[in-house]
Protein backbone atom coordinates (compact mmCIF):
# COMPACT_ATOMS: atom_id res chain seq x y z
CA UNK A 1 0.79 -59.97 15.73
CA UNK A 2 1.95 -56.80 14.41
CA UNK A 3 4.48 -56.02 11.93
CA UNK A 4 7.50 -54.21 13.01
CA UNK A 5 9.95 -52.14 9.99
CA UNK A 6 13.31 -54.05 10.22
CA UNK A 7 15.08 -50.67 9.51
CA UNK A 8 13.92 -46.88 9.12
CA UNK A 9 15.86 -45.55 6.18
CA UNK A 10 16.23 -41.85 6.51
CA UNK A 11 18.77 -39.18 3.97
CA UNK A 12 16.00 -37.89 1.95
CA UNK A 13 14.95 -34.56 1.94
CA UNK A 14 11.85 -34.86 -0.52
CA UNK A 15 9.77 -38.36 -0.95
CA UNK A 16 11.00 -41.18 -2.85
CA UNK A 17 9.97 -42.05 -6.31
CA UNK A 18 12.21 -45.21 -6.71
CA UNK A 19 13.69 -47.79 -4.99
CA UNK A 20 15.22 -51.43 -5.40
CA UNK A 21 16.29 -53.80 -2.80
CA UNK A 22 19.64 -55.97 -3.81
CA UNK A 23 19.04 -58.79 -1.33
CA UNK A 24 22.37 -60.49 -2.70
CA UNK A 25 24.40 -57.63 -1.47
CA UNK A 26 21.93 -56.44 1.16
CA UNK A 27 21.08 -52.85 -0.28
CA UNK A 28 18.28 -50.64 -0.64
CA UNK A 29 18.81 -47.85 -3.07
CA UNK A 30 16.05 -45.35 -3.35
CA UNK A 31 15.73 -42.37 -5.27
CA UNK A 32 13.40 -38.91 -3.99
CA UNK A 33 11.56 -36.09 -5.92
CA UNK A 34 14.55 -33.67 -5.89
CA UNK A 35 17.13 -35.25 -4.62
CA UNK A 36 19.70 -37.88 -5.53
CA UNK A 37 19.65 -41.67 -4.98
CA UNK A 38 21.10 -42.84 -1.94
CA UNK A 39 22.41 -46.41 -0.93
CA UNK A 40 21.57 -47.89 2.73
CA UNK A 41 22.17 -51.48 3.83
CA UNK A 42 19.35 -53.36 4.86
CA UNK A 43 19.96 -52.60 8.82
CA UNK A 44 18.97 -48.94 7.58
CA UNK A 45 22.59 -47.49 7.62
CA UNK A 46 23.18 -44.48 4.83
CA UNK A 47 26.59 -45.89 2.92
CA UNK A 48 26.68 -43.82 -0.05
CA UNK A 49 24.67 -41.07 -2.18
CA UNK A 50 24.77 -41.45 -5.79
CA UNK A 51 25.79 -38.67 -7.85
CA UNK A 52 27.59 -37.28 -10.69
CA UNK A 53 30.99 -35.35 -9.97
CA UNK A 54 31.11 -31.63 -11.12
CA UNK A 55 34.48 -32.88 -12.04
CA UNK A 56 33.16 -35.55 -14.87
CA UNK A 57 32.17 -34.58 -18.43
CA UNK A 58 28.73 -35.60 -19.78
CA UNK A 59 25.19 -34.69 -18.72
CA UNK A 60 24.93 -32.29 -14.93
CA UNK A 61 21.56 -33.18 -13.93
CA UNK A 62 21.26 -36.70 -12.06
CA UNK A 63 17.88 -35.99 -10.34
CA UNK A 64 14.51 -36.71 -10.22
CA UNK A 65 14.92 -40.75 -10.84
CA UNK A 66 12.13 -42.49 -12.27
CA UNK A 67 13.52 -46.30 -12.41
CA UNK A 68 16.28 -47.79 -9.98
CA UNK A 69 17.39 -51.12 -11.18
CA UNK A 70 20.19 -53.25 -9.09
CA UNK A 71 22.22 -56.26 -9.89
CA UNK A 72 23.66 -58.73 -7.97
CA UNK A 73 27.07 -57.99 -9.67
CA UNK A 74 27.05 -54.68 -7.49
CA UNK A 75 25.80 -52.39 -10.29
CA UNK A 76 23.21 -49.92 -10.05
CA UNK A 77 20.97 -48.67 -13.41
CA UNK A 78 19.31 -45.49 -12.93
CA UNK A 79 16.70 -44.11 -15.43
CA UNK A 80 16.24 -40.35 -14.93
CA UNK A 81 12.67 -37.61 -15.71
CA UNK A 82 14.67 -36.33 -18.25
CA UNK A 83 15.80 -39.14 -20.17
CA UNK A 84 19.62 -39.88 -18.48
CA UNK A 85 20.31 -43.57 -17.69
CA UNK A 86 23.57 -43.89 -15.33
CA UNK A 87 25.40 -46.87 -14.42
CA UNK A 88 26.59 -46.57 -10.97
CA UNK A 89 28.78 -49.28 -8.84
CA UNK A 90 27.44 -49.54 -5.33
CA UNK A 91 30.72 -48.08 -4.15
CA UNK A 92 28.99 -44.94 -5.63
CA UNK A 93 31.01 -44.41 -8.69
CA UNK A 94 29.34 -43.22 -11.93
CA UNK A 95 30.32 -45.78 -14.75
CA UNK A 96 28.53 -44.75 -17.93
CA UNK A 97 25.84 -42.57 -18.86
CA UNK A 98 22.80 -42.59 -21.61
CA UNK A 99 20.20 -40.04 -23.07
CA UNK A 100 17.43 -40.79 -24.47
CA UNK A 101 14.43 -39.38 -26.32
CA UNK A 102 12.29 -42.28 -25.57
CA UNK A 103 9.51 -42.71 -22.53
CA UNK A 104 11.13 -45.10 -20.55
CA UNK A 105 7.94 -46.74 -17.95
């Protein structure tokens, strides 16, 4: 027998770096090289890109994700190159932010 992909997930422009898989809430969030992290459910249908408003104070540059991190409470933790955590909901709004000096791995 031969494996089949259950879903094709496609929105990203550059490849991915990150990705978690919420199987509570059936999700895949992935992040990609220049781009932002998007949200698909697990049929492969794009529901939401996460990003950071112009319109919100607080750190501009939410790309190039390192570490994506999902809960089953239907929160999203990404951990950013340089050194910006966000807290995202998976309805794709931005809930906190972080920096850091540390190397987060």
């Amino acid at each position: 027998d031969f494996a089949t992909p259950r879903a094709i997930l496609t929105g990203h422009d550059y490849e991915i770096t990150c990705a978690a898989i919420c199987a509570e809430l059936g999700l895949v969030i992935s992040g990609s090289k220049e781009g932002p992290c998007l949200i698909h459910s697990m049929n492969g249908d794009l529901l939401r890109t996460l990003e950071k408003k112009k319109t919100l104070e607080g750190p501009e540059n939410c790309l190039r994700p390192k570490l994506i991190q999902a809960s089953r409470e239907g929160h999203c933790v990404i951990y950013y190159e340089n050194g910006l955590f966000c807290v995202f909901s998976v309805n794709g709004r931005l809930q906190a932010t972080m920096e850091t000096d540390d190397k987060i791995k």
